[in-house]
Protein backbone atom coordinates (compact mmCIF):
# COMPACT_ATOMS: atom_id res chain seq x y z
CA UNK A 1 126.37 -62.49 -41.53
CA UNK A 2 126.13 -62.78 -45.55
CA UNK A 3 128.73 -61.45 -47.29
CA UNK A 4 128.17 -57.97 -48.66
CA UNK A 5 127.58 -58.13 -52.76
CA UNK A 6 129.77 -56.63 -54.69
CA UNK A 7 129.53 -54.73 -57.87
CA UNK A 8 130.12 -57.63 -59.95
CA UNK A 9 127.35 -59.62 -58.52
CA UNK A 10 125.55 -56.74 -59.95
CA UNK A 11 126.41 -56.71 -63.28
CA UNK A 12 126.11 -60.44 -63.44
CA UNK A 13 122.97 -60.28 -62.13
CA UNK A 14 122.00 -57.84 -64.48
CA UNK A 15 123.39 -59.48 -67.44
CA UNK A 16 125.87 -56.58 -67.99
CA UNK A 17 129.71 -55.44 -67.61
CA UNK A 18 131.19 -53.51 -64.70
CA UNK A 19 131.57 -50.61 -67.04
CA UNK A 20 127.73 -50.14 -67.46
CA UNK A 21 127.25 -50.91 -63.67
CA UNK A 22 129.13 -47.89 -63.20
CA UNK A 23 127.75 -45.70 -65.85
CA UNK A 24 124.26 -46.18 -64.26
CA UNK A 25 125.52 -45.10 -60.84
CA UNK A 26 127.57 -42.01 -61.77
CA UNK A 27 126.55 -40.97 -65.27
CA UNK A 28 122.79 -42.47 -65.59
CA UNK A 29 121.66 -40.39 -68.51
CA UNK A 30 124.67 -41.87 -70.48
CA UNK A 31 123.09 -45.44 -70.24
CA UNK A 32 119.74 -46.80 -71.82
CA UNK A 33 116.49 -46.67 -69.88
CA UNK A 34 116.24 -50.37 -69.84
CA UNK A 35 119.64 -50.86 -69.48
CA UNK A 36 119.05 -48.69 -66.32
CA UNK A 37 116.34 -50.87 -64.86
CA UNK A 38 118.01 -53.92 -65.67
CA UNK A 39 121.14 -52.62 -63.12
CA UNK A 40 118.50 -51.03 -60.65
CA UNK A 41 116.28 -54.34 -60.15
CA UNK A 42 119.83 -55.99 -59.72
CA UNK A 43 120.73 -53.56 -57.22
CA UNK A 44 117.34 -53.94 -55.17
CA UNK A 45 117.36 -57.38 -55.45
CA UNK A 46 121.03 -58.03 -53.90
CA UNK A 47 120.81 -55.34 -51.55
CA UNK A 48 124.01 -53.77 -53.51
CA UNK A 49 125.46 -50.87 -51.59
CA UNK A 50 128.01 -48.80 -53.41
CA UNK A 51 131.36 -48.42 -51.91
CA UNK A 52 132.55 -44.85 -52.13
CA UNK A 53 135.67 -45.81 -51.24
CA UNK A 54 136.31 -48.89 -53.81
CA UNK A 55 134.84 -46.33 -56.70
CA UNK A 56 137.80 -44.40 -55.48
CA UNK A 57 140.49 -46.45 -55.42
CA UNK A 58 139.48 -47.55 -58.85
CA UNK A 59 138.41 -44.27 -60.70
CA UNK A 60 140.98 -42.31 -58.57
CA UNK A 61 137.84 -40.22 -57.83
CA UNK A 62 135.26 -39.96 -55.23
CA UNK A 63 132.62 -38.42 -56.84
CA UNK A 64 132.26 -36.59 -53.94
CA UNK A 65 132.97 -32.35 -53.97
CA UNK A 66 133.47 -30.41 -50.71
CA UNK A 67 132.63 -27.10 -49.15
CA UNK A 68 133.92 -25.54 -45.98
CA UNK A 69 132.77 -22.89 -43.96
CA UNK A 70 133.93 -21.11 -41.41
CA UNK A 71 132.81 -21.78 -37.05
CA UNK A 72 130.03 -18.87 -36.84
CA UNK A 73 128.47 -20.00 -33.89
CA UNK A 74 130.54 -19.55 -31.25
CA UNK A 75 130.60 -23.05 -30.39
CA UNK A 76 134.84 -23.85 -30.45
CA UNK A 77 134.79 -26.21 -27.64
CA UNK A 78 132.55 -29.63 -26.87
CA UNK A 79 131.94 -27.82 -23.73
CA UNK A 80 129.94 -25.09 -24.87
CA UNK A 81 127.94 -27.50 -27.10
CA UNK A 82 124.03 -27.33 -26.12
CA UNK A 83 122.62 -29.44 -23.56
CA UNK A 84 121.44 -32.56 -25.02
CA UNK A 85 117.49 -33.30 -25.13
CA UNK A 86 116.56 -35.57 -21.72
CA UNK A 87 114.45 -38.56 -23.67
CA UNK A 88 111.45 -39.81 -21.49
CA UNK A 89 110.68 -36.43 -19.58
CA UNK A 90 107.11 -35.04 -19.62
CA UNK A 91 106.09 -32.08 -21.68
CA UNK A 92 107.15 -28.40 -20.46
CA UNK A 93 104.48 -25.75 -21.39
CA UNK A 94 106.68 -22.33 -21.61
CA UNK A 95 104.91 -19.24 -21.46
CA UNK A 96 107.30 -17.15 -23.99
CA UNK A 97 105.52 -13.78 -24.46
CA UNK A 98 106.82 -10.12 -24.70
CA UNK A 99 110.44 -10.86 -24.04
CA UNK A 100 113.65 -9.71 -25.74
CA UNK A 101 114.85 -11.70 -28.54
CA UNK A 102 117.29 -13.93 -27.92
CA UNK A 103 117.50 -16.98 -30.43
CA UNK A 104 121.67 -17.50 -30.61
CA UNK A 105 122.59 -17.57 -34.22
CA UNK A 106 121.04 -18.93 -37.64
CA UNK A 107 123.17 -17.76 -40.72
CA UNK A 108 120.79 -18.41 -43.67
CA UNK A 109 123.20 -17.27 -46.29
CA UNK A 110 125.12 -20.50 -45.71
CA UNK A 111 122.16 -22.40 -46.20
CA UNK A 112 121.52 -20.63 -49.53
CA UNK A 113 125.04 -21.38 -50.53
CA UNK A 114 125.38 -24.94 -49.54
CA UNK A 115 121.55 -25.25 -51.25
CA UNK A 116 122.76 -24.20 -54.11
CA UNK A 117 126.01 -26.14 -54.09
CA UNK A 118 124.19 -29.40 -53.88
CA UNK A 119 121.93 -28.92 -56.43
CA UNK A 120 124.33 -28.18 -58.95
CA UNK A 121 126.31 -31.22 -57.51
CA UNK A 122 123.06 -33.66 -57.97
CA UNK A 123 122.15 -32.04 -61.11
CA UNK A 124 125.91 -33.61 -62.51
CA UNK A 125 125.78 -36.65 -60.48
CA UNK A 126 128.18 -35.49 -57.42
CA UNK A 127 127.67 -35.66 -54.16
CA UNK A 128 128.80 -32.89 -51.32
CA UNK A 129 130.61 -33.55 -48.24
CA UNK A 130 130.03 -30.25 -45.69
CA UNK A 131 132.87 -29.58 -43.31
CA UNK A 132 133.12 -26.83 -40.63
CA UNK A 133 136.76 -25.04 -39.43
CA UNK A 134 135.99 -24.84 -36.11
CA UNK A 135 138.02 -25.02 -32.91
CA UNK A 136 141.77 -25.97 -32.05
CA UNK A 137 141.13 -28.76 -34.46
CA UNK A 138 140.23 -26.92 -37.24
CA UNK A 139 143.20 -27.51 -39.15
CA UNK A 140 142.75 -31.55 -39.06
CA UNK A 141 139.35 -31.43 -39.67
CA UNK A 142 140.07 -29.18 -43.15
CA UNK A 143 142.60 -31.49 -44.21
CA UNK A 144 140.85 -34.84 -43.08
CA UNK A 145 137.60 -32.98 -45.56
CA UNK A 146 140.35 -32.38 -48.49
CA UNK A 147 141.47 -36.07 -48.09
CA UNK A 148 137.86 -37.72 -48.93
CA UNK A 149 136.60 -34.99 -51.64
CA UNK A 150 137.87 -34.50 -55.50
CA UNK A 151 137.56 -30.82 -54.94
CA UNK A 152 137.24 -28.42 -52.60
CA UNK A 153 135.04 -24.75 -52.30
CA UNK A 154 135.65 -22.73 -49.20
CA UNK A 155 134.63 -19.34 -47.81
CA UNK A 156 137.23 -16.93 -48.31
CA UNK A 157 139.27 -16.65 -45.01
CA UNK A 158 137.93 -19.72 -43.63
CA UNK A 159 141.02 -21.57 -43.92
CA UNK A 160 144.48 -20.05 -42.89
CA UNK A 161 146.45 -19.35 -46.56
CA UNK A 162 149.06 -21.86 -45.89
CA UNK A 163 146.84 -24.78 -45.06
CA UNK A 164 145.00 -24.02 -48.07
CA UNK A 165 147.71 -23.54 -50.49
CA UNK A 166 149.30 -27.30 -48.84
CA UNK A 167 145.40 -28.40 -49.42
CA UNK A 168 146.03 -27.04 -52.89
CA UNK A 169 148.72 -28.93 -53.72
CA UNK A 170 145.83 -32.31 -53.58
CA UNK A 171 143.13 -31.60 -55.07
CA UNK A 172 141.51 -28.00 -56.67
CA UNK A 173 140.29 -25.12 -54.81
CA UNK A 174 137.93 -22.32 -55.47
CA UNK A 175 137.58 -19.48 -52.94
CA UNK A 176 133.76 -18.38 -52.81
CA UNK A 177 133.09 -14.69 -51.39
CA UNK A 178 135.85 -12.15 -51.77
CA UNK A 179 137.84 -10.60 -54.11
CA UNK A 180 140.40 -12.36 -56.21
CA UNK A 181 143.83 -12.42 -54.71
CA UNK A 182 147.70 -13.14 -56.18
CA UNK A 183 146.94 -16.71 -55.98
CA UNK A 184 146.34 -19.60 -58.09
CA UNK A 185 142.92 -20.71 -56.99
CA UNK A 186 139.39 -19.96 -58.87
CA UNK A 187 137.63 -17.48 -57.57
CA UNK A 188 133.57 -16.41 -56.96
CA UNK A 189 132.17 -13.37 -55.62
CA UNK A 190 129.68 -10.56 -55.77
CA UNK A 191 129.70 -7.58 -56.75
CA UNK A 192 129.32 -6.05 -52.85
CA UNK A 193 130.88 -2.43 -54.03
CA UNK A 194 128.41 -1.73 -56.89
CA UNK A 195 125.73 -2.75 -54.69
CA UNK A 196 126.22 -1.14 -51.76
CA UNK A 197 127.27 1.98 -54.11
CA UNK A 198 123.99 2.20 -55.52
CA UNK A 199 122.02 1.81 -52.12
CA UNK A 200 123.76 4.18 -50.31
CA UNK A 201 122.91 6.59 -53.39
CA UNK A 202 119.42 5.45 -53.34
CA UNK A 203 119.32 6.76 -49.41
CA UNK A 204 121.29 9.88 -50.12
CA UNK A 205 119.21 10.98 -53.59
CA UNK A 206 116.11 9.94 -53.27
CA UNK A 207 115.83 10.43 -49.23
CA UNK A 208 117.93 13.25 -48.92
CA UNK A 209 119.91 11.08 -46.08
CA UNK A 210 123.09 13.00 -45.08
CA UNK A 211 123.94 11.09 -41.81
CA UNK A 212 124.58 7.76 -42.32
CA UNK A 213 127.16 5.04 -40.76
CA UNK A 214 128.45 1.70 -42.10
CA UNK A 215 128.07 -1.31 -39.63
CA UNK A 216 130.97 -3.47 -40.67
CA UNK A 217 131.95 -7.03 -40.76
CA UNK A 218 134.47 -9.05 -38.89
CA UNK A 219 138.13 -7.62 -39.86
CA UNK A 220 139.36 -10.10 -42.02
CA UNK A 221 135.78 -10.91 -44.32
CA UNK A 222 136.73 -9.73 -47.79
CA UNK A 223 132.86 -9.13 -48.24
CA UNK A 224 132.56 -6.76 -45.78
CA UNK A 225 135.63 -4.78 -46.45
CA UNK A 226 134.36 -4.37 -50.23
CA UNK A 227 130.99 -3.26 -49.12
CA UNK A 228 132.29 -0.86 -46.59
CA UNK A 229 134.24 0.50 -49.95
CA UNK A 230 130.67 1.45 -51.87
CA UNK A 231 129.84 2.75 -48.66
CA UNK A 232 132.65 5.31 -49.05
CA UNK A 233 132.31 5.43 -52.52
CA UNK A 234 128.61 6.59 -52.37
CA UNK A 235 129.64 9.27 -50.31
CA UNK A 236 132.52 10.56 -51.79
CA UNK A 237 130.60 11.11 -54.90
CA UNK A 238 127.58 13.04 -52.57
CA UNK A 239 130.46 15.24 -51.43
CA UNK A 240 129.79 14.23 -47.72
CA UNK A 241 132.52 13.05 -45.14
CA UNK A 242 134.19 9.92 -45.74
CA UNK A 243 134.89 7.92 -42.54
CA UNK A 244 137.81 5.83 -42.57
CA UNK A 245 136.70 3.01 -40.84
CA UNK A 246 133.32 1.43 -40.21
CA UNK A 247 131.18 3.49 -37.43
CA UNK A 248 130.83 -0.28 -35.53
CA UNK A 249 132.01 -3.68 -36.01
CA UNK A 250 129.85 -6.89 -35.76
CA UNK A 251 130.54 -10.61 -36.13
CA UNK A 252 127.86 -11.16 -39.42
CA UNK A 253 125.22 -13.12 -36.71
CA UNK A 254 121.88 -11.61 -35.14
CA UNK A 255 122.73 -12.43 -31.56
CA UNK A 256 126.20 -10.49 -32.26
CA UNK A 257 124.23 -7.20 -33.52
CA UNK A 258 121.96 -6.98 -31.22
CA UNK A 259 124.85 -6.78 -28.24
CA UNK A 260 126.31 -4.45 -30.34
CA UNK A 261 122.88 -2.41 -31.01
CA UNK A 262 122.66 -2.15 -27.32
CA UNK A 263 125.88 -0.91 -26.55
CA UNK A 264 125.09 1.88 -29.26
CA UNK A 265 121.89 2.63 -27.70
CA UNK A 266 123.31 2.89 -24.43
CA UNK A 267 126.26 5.49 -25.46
CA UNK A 268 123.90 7.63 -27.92
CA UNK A 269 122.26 9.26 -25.08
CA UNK A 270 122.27 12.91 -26.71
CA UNK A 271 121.38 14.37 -30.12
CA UNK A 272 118.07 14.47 -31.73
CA UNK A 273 116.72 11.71 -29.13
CA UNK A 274 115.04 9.36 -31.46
CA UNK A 275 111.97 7.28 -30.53
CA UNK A 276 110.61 7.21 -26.82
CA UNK A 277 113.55 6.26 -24.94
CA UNK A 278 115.37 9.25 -25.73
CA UNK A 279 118.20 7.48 -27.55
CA UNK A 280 120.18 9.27 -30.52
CA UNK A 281 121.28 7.50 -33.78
CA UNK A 282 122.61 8.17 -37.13
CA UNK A 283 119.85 9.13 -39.45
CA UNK A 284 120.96 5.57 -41.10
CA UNK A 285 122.41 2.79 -40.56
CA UNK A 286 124.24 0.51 -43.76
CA UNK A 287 124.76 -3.20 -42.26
CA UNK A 288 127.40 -5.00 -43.94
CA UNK A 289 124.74 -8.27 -43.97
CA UNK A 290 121.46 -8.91 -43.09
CA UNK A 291 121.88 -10.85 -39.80
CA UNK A 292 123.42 -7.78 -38.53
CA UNK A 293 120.54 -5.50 -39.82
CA UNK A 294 118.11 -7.59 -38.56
CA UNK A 295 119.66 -7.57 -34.89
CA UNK A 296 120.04 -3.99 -34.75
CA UNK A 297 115.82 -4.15 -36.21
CA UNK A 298 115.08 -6.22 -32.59
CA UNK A 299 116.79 -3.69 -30.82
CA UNK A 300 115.49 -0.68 -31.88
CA UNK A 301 112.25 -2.63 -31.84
CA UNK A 302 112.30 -2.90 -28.25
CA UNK A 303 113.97 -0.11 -27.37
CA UNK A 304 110.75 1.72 -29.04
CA UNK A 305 112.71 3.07 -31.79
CA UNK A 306 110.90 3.56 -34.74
CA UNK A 307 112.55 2.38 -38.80
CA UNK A 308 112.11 3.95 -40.83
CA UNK A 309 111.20 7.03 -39.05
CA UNK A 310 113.71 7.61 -36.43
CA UNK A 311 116.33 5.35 -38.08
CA UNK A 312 116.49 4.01 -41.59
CA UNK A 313 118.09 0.50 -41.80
CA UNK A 314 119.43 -1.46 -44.78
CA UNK A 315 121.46 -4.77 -45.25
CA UNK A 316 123.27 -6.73 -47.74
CA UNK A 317 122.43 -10.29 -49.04
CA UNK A 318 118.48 -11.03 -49.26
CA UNK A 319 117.91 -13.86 -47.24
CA UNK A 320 114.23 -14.76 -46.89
CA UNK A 321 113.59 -13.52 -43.81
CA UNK A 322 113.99 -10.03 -44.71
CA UNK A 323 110.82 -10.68 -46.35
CA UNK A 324 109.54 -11.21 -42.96
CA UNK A 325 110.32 -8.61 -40.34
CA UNK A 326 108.79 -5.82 -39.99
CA UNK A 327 109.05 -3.60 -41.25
CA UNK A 328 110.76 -5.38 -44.56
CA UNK A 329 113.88 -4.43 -44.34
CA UNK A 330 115.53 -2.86 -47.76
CA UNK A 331 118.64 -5.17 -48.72
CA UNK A 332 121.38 -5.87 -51.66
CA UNK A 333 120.27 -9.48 -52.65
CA UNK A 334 123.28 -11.24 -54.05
CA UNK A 335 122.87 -14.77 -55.80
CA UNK A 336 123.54 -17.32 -52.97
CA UNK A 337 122.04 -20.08 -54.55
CA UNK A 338 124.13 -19.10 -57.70
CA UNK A 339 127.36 -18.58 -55.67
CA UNK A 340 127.31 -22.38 -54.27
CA UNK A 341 126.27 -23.32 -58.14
CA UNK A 342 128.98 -21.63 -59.72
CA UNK A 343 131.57 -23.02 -56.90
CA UNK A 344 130.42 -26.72 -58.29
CA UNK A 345 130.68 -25.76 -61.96
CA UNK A 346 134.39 -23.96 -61.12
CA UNK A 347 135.10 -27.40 -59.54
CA UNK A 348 133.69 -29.56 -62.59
CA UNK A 349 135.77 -27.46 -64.96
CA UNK A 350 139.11 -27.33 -62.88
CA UNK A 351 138.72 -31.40 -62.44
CA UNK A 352 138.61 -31.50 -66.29
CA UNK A 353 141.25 -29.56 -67.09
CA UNK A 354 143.44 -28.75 -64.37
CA UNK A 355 145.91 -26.75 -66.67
CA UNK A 356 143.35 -24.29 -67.19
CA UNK A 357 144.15 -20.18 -65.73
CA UNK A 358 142.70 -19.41 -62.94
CA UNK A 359 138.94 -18.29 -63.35
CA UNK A 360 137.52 -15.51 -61.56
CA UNK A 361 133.66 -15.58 -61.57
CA UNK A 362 131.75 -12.19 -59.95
CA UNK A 363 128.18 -12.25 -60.26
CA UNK A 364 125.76 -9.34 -60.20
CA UNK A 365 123.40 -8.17 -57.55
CA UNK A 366 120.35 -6.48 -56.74
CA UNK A 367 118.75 -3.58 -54.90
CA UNK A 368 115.59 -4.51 -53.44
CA UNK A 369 114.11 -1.25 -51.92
CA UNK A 370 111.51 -2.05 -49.16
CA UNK A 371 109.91 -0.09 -46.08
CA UNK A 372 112.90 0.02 -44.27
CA UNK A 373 114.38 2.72 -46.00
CA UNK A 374 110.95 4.82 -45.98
CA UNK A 375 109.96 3.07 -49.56
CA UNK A 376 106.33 2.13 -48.84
């Protein structure tokens, strides 16, 4: 086998230093267009593959940024991974009509975030190394992430406070999603009590809604603790009883809400007896996120249960496929795109001056009122 070339068979190739061989890979818009071609018909002529790990070891960088998010998908053990697609076996024609739903999980948020993480990270000539803390092993697999990234972004409560502060201690950290706390990292978040203030007022003043219930988060999300807060807020401020804890917890995923939808269903068997089945519910229901609104909307769906009618139904985050159910269900979009952005940027500007105080970043968000709510 040929030996592998190197970067300075590049730049000897291309007539140049080492320096501009590594401008053109990690800050191209600092270097010459010809200069640029010169390097990149070098680099396609050799075969030249750059060596993240020799960029390293020289720049004491990687160039590389990471994010970690927490195990949503139930999957903590290889055991309960999926079974594996059977190569070579014939077509199976399913017929798949008028069933429940039942797809498992598919958290769109992340997407947006990680979407938006890695354009900002192209846009300055990073890359972005995704890690998951899942599992027994979660721990390892955080720190093994840390150990091959300049910096890393995770999801607030996705890594247990003392790993991350002994993470800390290597390279920066900004927390994404949730309030900041007595700590040292950079923080990014949305403003989830505003918005879920002014939707719950929305339902109470222009609707006239007086019964309403908060579907919360997991205990420990930051994100749905705050939102759960402009639930009570709105309230307070309509005069109307203020629970002290969420009416119903959920995990954040579809499959998650719609066990718990049923389970509501199922106990809610007097009362105004909404829809065809019989089946009482509070006049509304506030989902801490839109995964969980849109479990509870297959539900009630089935169950014959008519939104906005016999149950108004809101979320919290705007993912695209509220656009798509039916009816369109009435959300708080927050910036997820902007939230994986602004992680990247926090990152950038920590890197360059890691002296700096802590930043806190909160970005705004928006109502978007849709049929859901009974806005036609």
């Amino acid at each position: 086998m040929a030996k592998a070339p190197t970067v300075y068979d590049v730049a000897q190739r291309a007539g140049v230093s080492i320096a501009t061989v590594s401008r053109v890979l990690r800050r191209p818009d600092d270097v010459r267009e010809r200069t640029r071609t010169v390097v990149h018909e070098a680099i396609r002529e050799l075969g030249y593959v750059p060596s993240g790990a020799a960029r390293g070891l020289a720049a004491r960088s990687t160039g590389v940024l990471g994010l970690c998010f927490p195990d949503v998908d139930g999957i903590d053990e290889v055991d309960d991974l999926p079974d594996p697609v059977r190569v070579g076996e014939a077509v199976e024609v399913v017929r798949d009509v008028g069933g429940p739903v039942t797809a498992r999980w598919s958290n769109l948020y992340l997407g947006e975030v990680m979407r938006g993480a890695e354009l900002e990270a192209w846009r300055t000539g990073h890359a972005v190394m995704i890690g998951v803390a899942r599992g027994l092993r979660r721990a390892q697999a955080v720190n093994e992430l840390a150990g091959r990234v300049d910096g890393l972004a995770v999801l607030s409560k996705s890594v247990p406070d003392d790993l991350l502060a002994h993470i800390a201690r290597r390279v920066p950290v900004v927390v994404m999603a949730g309030p900041p706390q007595d700590d040292a990292y950079d923080h990014i978040s949305v403003d989830n009590r505003a918005g879920t203030r002014a939707l719950v007022d929305h339902l109470i003043a222009d609707h006239g809604l007086r019964d309403l219930a908060f579907v919360g988060g997991p205990f420990d999300s930051p994100d749905a603790h705050e939102r759960f807060q402009g639930f009570r807020d709105a309230l307070a401020a309509a005069g109307l009883e203020v629970p002290g804890e969420p009416a119903a917890r959920s995990d954040f995923t579809r499959a998650g809400a719609r066990d718990l939808a049923r389970t509501m269903l199922a106990a809610h068997v007097t009362g105004r007896g909404t829809g065809p089945t019989g089946h009482a519910l509070p006049r509304a229901l506030v989902c801490s996120n839109d995964q969980t609104a849109l479990g509870f909307l297959d539900v009630l769906t089935e169950a014959g249960v008519d939104v906005p009618g016999d149950v108004v139904l809101t979320g919290f985050d705007g993912i695209d496929a509220t656009q798509a159910s039916i009816p369109r269900l009435t959300t708080v979009s927050q910036p997820m795109v902007e939230l994986g952005r602004a992680a990247v940027e926090l990152l950038r500007s920590r890197l360059a001056d890691p002296s700096a105080p802590a930043a806190t970043v909160n970005l705004p968000v928006r109502v978007l009122l849709r049929e859901s709510c009974g806005c036609a």
